[in-house]
Protein backbone atom coordinates (compact mmCIF):
# COMPACT_ATOMS: atom_id res chain seq x y z
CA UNK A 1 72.09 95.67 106.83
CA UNK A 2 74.99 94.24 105.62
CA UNK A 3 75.62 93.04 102.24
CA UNK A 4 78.68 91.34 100.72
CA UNK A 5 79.72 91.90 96.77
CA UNK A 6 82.36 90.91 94.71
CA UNK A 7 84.19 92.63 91.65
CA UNK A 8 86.10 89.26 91.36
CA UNK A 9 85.54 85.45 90.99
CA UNK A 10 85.28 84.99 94.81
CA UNK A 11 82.30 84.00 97.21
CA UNK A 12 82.21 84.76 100.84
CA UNK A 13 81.14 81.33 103.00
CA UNK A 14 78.90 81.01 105.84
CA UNK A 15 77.75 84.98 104.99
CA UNK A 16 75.07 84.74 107.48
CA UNK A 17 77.21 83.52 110.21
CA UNK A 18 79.58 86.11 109.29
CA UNK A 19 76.96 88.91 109.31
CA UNK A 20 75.68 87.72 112.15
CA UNK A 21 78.65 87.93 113.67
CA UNK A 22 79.58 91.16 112.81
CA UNK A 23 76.40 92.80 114.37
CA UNK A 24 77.09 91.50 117.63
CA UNK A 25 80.63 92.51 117.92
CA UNK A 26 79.02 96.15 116.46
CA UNK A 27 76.31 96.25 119.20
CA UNK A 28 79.07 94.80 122.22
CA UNK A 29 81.26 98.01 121.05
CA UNK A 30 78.51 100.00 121.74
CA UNK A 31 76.83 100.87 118.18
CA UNK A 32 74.09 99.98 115.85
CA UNK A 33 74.15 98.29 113.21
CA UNK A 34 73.42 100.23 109.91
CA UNK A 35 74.46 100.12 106.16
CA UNK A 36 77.50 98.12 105.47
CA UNK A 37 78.55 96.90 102.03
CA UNK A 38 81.62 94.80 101.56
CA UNK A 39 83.97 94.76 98.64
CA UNK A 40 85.73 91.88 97.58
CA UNK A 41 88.19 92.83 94.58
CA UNK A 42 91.60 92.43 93.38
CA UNK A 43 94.56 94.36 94.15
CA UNK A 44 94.24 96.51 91.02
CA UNK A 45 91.02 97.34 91.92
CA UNK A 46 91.89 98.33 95.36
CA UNK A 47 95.38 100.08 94.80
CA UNK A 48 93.16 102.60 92.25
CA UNK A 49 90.81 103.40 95.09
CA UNK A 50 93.46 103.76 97.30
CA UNK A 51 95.50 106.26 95.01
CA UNK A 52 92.76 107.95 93.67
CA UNK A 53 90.58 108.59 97.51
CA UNK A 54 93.66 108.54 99.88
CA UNK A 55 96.64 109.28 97.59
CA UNK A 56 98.03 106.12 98.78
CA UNK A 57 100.36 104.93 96.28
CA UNK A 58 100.83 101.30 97.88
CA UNK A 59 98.79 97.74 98.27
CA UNK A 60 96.68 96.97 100.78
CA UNK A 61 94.42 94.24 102.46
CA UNK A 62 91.56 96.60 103.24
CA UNK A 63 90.35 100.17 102.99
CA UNK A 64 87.62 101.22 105.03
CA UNK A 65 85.41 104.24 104.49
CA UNK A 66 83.68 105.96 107.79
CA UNK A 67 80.05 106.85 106.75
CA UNK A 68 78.95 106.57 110.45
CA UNK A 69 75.96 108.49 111.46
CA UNK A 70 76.60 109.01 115.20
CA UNK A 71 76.73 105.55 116.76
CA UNK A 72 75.05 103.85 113.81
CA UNK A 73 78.17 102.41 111.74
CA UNK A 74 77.78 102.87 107.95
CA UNK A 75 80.63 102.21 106.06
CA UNK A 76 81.85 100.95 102.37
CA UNK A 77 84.57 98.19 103.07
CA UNK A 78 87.11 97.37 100.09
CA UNK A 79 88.84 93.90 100.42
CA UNK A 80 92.05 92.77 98.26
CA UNK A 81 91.39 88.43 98.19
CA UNK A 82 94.94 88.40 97.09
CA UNK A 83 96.28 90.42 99.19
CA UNK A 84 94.08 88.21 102.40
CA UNK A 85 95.78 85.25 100.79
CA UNK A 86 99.06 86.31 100.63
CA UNK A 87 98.66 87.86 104.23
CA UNK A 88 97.66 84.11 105.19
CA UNK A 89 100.92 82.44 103.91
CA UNK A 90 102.99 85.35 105.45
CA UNK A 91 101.43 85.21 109.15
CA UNK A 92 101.37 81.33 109.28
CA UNK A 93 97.31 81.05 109.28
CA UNK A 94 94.41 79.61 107.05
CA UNK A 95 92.65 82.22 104.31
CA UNK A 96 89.82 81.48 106.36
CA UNK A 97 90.85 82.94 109.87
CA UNK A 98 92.95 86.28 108.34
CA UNK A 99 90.00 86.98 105.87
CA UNK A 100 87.82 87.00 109.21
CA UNK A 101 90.52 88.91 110.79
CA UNK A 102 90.70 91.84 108.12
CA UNK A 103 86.21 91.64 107.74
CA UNK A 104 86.49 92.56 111.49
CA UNK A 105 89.44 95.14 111.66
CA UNK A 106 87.49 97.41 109.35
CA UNK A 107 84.74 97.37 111.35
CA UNK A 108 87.00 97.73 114.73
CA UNK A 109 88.32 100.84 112.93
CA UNK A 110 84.27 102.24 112.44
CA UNK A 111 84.28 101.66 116.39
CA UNK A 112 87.28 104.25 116.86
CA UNK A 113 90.10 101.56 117.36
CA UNK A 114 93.11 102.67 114.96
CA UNK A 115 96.31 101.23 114.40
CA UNK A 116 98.57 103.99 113.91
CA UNK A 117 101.07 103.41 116.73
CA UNK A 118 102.42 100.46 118.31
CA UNK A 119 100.51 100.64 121.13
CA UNK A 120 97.22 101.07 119.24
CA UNK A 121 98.11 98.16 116.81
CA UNK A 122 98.91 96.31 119.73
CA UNK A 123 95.30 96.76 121.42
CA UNK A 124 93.79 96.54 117.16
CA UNK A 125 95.08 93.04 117.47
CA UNK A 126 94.02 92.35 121.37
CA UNK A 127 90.37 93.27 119.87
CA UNK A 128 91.17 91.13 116.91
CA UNK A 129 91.55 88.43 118.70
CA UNK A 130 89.03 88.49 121.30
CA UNK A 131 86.51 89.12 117.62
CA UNK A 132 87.75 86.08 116.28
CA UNK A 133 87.50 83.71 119.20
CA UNK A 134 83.29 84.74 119.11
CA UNK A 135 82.94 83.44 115.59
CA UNK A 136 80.45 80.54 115.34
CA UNK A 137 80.70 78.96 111.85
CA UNK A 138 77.98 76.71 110.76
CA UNK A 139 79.12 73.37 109.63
């Protein structure tokens, strides 16, 4: 199941598109679909958790936790929306399509992809991208 919360003033759109979506790119990696709960927050919010359970002292767009249980992907999923929206303005593209981007990179990451190298950020995005273009929004 996936669910989506907030710790902010911010609501997801088209969530059961979006969860929809996300199970299929789960199941054409090769998994199941188990518990996944989205976080969307603030940078605050997310630059604690990312000091305090990765003693990361930086910002970020996303940290993922790995509670997989063998191919069954289980995972808590922190998102900054400021960070997403500044992201957006930086790369040139809508809120929309990088919010979509960083939803699927954490679960990409839950599939084994990382993004460590160049070459492995450069596949990341290749999977990113081929994610993206299988995202049916209802109008």
């Amino acid at each position: 199941m996936i669910v989506f919360d907030s710790q902010i003033d911010f609501q997801l759109e088209n969530e059961q598109d979006i969860k929809t979506w996300i199970e299929s790119i789960v199941v054409s990696e090769g998994f199941k679909l188990g518990d996944i709960l989205y976080i969307f927050c603030d940078d605050d919010f997310l630059h604690d958790i990312n000091v305090k359970f990765l003693n990361h002292d930086t910002l970020t767009d996303i940290i993922t936790f790995d509670y997989n249980l063998g191919k069954q992907i289980n995972s808590e999923i922190y998102i900054s929306i400021p960070r997403v929206k500044e992201n957006a303005q930086s790369f040139k593209t809508t809120f929309e399509n990088e919010l979509h981007r960083v939803i699927i990179h954490g679960i990409l990451h839950l599939c084994g992809y990382k993004d460590e190298t160049d070459s492995q950020q450069t596949e990341m995005r290749l999977k990113e991208d081929s994610a993206l273009r299988k995202l049916i929004l209802s109008t």
